[in-house]
C-alpha atoms as a PDB file:
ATOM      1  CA  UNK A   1      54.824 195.339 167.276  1.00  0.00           C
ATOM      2  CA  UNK A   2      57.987 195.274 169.763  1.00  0.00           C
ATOM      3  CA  UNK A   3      60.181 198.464 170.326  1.00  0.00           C
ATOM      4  CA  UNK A   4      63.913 198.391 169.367  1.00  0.00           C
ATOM      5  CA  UNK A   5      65.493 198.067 172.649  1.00  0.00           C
ATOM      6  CA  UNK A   6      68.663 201.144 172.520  1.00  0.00           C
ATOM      7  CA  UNK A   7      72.325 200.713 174.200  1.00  0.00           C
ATOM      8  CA  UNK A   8      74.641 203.423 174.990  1.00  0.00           C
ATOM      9  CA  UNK A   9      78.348 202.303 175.129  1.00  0.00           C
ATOM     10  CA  UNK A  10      80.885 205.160 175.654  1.00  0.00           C
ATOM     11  CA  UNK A  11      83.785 204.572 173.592  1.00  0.00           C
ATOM     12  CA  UNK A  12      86.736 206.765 172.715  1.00  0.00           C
ATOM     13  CA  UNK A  13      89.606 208.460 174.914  1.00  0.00           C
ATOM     14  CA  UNK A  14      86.737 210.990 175.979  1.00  0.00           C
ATOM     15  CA  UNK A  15      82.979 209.764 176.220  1.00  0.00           C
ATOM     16  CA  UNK A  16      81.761 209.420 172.828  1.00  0.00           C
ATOM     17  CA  UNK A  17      78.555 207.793 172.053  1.00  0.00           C
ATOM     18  CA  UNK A  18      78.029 204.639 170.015  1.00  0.00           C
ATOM     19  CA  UNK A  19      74.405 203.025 170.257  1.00  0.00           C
ATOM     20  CA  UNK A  20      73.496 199.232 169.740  1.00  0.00           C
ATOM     21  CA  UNK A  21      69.782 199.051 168.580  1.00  0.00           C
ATOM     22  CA  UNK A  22      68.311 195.591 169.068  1.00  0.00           C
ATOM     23  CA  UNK A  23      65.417 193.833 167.782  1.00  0.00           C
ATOM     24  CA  UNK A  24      63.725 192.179 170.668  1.00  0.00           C
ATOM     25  CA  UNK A  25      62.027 189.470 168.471  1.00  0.00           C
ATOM     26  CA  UNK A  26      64.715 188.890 166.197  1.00  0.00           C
ATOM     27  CA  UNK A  27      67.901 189.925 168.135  1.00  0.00           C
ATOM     28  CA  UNK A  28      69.710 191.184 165.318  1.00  0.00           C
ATOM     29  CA  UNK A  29      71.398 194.358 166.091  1.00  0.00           C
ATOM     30  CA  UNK A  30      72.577 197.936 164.374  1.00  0.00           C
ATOM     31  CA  UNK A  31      75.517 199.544 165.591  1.00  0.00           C
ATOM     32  CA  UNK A  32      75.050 203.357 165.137  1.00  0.00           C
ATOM     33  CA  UNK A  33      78.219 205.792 165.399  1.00  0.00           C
ATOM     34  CA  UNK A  34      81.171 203.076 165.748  1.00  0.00           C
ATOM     35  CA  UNK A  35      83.453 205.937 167.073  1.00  0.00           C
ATOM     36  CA  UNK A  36      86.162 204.206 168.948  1.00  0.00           C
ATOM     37  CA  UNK A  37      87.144 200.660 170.305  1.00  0.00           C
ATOM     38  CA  UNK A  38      85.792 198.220 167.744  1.00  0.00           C
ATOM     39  CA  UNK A  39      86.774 195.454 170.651  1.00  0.00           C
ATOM     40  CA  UNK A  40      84.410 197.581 173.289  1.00  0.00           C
ATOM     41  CA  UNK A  41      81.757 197.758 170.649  1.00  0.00           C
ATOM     42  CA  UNK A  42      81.607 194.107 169.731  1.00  0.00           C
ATOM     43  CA  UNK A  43      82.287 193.179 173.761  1.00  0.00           C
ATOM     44  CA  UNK A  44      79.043 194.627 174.486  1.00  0.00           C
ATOM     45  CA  UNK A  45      77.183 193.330 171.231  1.00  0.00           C
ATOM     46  CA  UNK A  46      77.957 189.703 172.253  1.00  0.00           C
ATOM     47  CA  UNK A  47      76.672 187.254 170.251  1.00  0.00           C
ATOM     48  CA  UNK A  48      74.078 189.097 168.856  1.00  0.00           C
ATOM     49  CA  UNK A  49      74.278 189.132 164.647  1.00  0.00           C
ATOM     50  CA  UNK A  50      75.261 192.308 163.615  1.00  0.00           C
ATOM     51  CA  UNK A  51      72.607 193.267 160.670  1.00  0.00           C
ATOM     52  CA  UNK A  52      73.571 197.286 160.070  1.00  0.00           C
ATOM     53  CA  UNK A  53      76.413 199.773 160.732  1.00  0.00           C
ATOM     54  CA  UNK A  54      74.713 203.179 160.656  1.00  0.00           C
ATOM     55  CA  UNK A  55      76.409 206.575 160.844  1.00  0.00           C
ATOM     56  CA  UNK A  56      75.046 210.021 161.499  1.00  0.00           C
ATOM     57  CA  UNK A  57      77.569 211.687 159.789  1.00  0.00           C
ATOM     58  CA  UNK A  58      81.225 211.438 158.924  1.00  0.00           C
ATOM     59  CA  UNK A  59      83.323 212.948 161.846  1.00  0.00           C
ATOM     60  CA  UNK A  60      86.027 210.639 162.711  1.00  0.00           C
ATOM     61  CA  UNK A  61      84.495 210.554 166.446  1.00  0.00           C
ATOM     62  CA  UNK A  62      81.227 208.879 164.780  1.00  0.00           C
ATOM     63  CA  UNK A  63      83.400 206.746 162.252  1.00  0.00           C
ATOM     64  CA  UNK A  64      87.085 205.817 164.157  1.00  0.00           C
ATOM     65  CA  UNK A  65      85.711 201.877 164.607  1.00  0.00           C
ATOM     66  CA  UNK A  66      83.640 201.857 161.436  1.00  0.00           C
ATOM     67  CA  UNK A  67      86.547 199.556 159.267  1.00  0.00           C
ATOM     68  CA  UNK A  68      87.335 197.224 162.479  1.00  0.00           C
ATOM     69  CA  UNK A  69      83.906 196.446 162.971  1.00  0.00           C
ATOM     70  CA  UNK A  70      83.065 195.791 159.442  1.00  0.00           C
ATOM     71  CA  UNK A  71      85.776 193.679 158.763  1.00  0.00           C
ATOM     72  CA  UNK A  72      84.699 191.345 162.189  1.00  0.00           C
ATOM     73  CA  UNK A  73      80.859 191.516 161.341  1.00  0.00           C
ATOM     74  CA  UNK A  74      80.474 191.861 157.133  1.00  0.00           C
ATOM     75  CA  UNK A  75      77.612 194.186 158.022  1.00  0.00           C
ATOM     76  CA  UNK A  76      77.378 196.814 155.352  1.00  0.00           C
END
């Protein structure tokens, strides 16, 4: 079984947390928290298919990227 591999990428005028999680075998990724700067968030997701947006709640310092990256990826 392989561990999800976690990414921290500060995003927002202040640091605010958004985390790529990463399937080693697969290398599909969920973005959780897509708070700010959909172009910083996809930057650092290269290539990698984007599977899942997940949020931990609806504050709009967890959600401020959440249309922008859905409309680049399609992930639900």
């Amino acid at each position: 079984m392989a561990y999800l591999e976690l990414q921290r990428v500060e995003v927002g005028p202040w640091p605010m947390n958004c985390y790529l999680l990463r399937c080693p075998e697969t290398g599909g990724l969920a973005i959780v928290d897509p708070g700010a700067d959909a172009e910083r968030i996809l930057e650092a997701a290269g290539q990698a298919p984007i599977l899942h947006i997940l949020l931990t709640h609806g504050h709009p310092d967890h959600v401020g990227a959440l249309e922008a990256v859905r409309e680049a990826t399609g992930a639900p």
